[in-house]
N, C-alpha and C. Protein backbone atom coordinates (compact mmCIF):
# COMPACT_ATOMS: atom_id res chain seq x y z
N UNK A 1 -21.91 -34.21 -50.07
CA UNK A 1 -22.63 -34.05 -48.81
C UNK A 1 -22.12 -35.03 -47.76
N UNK A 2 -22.01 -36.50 -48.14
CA UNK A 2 -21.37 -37.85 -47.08
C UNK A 2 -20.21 -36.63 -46.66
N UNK A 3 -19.37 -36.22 -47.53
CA UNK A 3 -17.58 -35.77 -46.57
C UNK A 3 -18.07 -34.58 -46.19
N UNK A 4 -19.03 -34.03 -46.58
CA UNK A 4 -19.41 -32.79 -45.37
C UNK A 4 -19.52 -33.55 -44.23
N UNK A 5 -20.53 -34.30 -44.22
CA UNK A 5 -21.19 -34.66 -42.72
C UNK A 5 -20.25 -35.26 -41.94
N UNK A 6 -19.01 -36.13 -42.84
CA UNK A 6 -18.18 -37.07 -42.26
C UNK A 6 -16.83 -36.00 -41.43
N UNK A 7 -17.11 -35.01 -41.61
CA UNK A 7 -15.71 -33.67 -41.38
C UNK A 7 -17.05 -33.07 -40.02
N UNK A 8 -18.09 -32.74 -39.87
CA UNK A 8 -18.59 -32.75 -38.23
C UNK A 8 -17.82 -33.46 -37.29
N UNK A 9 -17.94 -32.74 -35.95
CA UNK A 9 -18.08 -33.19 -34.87
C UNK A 9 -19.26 -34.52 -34.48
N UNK A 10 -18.88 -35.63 -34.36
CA UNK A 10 -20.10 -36.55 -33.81
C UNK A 10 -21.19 -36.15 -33.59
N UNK A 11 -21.48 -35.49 -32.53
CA UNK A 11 -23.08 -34.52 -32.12
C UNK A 11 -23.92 -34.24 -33.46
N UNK A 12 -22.72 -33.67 -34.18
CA UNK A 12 -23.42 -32.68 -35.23
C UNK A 12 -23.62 -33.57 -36.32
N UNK A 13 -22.77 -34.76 -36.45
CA UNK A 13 -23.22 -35.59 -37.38
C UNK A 13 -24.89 -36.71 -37.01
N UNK A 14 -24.59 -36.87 -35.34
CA UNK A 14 -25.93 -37.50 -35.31
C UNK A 14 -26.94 -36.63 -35.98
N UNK A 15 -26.89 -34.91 -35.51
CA UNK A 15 -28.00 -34.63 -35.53
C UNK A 15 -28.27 -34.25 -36.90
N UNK A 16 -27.65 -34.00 -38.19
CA UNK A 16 -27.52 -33.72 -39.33
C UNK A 16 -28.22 -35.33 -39.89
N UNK A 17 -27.68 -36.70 -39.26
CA UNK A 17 -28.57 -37.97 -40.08
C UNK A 17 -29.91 -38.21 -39.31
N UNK A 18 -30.32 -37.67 -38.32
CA UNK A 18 -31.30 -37.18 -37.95
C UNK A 18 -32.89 -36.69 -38.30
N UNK A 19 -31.97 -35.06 -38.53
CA UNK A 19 -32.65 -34.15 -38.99
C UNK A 19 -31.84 -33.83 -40.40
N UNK A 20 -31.50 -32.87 -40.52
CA UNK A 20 -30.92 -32.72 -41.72
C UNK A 20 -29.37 -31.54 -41.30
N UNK A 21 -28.70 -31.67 -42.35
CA UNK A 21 -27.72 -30.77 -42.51
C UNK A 21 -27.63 -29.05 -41.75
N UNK A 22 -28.81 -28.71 -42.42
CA UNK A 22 -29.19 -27.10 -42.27
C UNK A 22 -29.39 -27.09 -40.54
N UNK A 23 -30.26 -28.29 -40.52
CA UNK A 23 -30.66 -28.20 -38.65
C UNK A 23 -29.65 -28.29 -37.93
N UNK A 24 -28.82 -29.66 -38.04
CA UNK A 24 -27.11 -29.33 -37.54
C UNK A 24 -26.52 -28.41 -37.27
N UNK A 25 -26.65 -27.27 -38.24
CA UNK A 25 -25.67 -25.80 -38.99
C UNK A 25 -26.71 -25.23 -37.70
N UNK A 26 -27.85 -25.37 -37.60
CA UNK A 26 -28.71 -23.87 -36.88
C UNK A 26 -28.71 -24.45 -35.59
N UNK A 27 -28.43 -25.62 -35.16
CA UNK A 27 -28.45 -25.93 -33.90
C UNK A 27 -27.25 -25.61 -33.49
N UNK A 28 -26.37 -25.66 -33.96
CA UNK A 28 -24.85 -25.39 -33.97
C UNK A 28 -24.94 -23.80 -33.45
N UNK A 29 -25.48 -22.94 -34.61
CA UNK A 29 -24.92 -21.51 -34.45
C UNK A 29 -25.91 -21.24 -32.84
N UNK A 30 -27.13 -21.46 -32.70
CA UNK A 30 -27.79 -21.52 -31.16
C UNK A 30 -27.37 -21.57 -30.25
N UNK A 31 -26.97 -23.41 -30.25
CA UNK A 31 -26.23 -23.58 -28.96
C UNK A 31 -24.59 -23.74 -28.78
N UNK A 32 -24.00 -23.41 -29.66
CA UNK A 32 -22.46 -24.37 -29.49
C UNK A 32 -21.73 -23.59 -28.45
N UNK A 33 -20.63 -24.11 -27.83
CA UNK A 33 -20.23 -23.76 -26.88
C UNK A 33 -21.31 -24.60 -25.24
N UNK A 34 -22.39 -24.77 -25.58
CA UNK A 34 -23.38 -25.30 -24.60
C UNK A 34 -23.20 -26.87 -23.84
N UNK A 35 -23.36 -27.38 -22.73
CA UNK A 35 -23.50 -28.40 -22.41
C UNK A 35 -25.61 -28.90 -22.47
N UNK A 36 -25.65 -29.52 -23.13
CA UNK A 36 -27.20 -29.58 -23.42
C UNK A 36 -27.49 -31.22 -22.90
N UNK A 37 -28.40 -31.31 -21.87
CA UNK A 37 -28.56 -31.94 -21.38
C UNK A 37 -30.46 -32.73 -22.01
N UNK A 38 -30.57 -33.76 -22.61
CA UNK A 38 -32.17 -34.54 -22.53
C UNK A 38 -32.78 -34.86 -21.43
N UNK A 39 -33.99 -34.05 -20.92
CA UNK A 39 -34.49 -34.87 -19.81
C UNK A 39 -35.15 -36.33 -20.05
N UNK A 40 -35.27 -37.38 -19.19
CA UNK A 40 -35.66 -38.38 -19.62
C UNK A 40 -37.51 -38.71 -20.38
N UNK A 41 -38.20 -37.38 -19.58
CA UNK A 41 -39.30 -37.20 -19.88
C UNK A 41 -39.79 -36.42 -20.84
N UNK A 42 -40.45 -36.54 -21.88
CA UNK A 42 -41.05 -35.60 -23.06
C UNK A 42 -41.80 -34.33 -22.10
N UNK A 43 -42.32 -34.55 -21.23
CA UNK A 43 -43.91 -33.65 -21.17
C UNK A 43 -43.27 -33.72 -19.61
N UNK A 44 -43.67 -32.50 -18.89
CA UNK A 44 -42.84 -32.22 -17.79
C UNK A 44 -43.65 -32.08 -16.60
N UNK A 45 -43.34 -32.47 -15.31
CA UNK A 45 -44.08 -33.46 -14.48
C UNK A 45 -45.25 -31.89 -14.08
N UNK A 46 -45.02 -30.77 -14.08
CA UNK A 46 -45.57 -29.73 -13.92
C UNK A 46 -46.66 -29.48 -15.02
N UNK A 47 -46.63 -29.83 -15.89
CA UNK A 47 -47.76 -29.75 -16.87
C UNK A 47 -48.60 -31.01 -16.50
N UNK A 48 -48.25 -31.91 -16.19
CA UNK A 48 -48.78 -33.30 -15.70
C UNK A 48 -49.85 -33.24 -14.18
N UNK A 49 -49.28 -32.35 -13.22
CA UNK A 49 -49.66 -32.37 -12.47
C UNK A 49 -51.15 -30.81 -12.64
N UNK A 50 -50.53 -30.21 -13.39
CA UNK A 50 -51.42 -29.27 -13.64
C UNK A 50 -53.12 -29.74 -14.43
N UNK A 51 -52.48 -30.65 -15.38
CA UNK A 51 -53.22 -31.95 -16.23
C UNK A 51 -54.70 -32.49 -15.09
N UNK A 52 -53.58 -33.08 -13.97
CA UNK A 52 -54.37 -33.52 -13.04
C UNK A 52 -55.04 -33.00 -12.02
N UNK A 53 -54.66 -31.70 -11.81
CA UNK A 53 -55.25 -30.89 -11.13
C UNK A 53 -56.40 -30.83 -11.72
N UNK A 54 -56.69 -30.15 -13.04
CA UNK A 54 -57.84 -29.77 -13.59
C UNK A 54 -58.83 -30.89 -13.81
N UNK A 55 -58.21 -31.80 -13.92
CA UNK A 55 -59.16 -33.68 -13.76
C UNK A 55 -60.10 -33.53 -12.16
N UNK A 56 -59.12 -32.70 -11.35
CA UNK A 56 -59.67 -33.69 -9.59
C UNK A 56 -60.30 -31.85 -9.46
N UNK A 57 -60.34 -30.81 -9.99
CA UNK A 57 -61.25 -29.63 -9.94
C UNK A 57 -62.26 -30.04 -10.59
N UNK A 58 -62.96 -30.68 -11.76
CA UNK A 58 -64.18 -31.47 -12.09
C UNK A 58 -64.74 -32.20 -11.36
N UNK A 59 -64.05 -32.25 -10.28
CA UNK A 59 -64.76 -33.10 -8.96
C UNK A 59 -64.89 -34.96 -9.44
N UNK A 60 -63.92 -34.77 -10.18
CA UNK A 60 -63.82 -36.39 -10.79
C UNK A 60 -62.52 -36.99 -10.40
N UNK A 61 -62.98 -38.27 -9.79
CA UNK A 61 -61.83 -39.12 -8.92
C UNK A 61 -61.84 -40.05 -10.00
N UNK A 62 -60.29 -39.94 -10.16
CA UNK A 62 -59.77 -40.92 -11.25
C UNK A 62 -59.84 -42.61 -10.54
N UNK A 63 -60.10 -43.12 -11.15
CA UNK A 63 -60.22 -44.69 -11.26
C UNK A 63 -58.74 -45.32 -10.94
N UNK A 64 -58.19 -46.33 -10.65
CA UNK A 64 -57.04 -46.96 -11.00
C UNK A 64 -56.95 -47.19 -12.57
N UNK A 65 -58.12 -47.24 -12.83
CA UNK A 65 -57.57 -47.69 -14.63
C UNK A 65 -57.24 -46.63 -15.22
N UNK A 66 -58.31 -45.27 -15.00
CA UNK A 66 -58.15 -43.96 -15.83
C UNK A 66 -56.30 -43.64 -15.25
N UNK A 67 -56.07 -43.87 -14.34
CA UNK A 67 -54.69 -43.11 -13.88
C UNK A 67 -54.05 -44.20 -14.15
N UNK A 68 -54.03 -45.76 -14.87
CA UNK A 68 -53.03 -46.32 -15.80
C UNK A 68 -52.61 -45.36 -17.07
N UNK A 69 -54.15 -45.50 -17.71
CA UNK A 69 -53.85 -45.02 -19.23
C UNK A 69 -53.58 -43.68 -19.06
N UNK A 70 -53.44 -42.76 -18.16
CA UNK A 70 -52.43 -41.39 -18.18
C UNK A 70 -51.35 -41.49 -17.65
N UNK A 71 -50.80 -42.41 -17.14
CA UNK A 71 -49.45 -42.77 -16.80
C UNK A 71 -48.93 -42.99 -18.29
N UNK A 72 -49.62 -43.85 -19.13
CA UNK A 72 -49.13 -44.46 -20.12
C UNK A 72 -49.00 -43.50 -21.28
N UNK A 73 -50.32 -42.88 -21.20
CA UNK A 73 -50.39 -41.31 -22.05
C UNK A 73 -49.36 -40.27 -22.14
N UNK A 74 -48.63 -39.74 -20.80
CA UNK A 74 -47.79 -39.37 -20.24
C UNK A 74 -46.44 -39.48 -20.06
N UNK A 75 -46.51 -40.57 -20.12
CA UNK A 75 -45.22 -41.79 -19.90
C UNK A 75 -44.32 -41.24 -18.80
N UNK A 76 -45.46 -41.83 -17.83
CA UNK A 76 -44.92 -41.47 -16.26
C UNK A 76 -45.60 -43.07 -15.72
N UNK A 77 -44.70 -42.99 -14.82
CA UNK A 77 -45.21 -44.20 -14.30
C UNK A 77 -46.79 -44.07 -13.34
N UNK A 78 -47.16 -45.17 -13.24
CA UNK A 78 -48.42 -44.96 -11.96
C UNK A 78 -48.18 -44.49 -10.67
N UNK A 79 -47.00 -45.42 -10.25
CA UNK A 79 -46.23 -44.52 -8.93
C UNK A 79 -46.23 -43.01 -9.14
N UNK A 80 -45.56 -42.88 -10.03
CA UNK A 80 -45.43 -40.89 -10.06
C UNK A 80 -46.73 -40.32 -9.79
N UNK A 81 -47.62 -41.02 -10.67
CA UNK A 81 -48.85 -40.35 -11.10
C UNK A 81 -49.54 -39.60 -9.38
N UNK A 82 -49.22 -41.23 -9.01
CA UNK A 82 -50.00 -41.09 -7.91
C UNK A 82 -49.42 -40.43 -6.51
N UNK A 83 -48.04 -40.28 -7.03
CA UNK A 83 -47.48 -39.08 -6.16
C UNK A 83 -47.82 -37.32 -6.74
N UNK A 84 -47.95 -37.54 -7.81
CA UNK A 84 -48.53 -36.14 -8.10
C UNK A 84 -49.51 -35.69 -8.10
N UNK A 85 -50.88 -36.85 -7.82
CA UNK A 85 -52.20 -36.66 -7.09
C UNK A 85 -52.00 -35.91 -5.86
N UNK A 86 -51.28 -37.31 -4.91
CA UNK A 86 -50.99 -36.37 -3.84
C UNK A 86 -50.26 -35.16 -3.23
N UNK A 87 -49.27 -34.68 -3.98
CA UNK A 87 -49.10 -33.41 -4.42
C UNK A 87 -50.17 -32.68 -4.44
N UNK A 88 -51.06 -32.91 -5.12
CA UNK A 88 -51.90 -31.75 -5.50
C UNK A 88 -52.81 -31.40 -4.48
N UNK A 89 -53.33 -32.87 -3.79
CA UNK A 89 -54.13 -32.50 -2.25
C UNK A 89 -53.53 -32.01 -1.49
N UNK A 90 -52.04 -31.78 -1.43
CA UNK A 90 -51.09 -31.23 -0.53
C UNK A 90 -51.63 -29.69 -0.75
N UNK A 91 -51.07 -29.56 -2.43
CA UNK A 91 -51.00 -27.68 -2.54
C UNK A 91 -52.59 -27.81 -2.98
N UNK A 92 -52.99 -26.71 -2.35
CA UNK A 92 -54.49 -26.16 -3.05
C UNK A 92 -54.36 -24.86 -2.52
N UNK A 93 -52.96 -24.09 -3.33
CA UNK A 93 -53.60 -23.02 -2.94
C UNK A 93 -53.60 -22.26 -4.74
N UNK A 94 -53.31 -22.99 -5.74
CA UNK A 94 -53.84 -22.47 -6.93
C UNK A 94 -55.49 -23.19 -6.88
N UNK A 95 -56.37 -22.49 -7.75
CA UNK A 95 -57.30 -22.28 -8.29
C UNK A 95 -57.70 -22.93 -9.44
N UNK A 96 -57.25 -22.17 -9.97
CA UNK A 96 -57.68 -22.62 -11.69
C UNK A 96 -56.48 -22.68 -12.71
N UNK A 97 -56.66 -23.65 -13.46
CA UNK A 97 -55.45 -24.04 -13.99
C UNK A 97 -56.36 -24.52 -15.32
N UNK A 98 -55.83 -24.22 -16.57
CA UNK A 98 -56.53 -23.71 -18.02
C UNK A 98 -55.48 -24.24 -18.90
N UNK A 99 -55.05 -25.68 -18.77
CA UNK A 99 -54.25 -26.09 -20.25
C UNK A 99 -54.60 -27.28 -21.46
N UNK A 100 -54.31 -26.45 -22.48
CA UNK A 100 -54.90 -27.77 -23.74
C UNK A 100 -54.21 -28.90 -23.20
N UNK A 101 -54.60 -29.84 -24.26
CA UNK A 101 -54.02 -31.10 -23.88
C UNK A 101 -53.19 -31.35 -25.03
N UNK A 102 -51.99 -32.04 -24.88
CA UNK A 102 -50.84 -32.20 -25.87
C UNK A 102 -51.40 -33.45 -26.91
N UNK A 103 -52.13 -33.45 -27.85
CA UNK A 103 -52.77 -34.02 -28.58
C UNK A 103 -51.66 -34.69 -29.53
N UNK A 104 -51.04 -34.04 -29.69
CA UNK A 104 -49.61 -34.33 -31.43
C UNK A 104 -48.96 -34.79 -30.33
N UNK A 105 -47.94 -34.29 -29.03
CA UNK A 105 -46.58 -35.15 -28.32
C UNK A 105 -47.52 -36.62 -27.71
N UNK A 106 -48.72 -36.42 -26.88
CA UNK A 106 -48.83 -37.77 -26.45
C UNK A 106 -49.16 -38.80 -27.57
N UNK A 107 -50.03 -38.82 -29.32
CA UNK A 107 -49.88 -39.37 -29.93
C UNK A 107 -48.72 -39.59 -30.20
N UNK A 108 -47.65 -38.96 -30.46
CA UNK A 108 -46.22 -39.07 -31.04
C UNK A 108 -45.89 -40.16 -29.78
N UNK A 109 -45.18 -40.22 -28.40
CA UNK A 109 -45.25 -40.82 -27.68
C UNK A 109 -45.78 -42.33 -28.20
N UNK A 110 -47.32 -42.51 -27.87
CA UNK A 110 -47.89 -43.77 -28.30
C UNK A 110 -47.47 -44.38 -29.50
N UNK A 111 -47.21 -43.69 -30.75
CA UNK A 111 -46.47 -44.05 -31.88
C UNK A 111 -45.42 -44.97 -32.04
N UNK A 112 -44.51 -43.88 -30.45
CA UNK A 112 -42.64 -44.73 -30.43
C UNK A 112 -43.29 -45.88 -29.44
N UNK A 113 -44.37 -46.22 -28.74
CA UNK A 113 -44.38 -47.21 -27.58
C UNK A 113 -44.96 -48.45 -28.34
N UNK A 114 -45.70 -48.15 -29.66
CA UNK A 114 -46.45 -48.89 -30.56
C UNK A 114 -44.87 -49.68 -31.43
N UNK A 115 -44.20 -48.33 -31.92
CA UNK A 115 -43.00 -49.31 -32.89
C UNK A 115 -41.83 -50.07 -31.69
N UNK A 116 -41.80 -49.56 -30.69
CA UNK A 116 -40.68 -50.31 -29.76
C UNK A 116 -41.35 -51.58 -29.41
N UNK A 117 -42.75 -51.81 -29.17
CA UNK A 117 -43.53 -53.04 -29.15
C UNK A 117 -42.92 -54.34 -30.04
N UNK A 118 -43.97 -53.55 -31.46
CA UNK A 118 -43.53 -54.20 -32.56
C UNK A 118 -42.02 -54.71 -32.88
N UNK A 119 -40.95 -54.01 -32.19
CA UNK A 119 -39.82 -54.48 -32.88
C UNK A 119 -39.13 -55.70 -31.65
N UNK A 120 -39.60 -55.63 -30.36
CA UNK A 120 -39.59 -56.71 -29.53
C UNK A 120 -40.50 -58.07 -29.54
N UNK A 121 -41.04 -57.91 -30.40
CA UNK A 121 -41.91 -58.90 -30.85
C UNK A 121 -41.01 -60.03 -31.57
């Protein structure tokens, strides 16, 4: 298995010690040929702002503290946040906006912000 993985392309070897072998092989047959780009953000500023929309339609004005810990939740900064408030007083011409809340990515998130802590310690 090592001189399999060691006969990949780099990419395919990160993503094979990663994930595993098979995922490599299926990410491969998906995308190859592709330029695949990571955005820097997990959770995308449009679900965020949608997030907050449905916060300020409850007729509830976020606090400076409540709009820390969803910056942090989010992992957007407060600046953003608070540009995407105002965004939203800008557009009002949606209505109603109906989304769960990412329960598993923002724990996952807090997880990596908890071990990157710990290892700067």
């Amino acid at each position: 298995m090592t001189k399999e993985l060691s006969s990949l392309n780099e990419v395919y070897q990160t993503i094979a010690k990663v994930t595993s072998l098979d995922d490599a092989l299926r990410l491969y047959q998906e995308f190859k040929g592709l330029t695949i780009t990571f955005p820097t953000k997990l959770i995308s500023a449009d679900y965020v702002k949608q997030y907050l929309k449905k916060e300020t339609q409850k007729g509830h004005q976020l606090s400076s503290r409540e709009l820390q810990q969803l910056a942090r939740k989010f992992d957007y900064s407060e600046r953003q946040m608070r540009r995407f408030l105002r965004d939203i007083r800008q557009d009002s011409t949606s209505n109603r906006v109906e989304e769960e809340e990412l329960v598993y990515i923002t724990k996952w998130l807090e997880e990596r912000r908890s071990e990157e802590g710990e290892e700067n310690d």
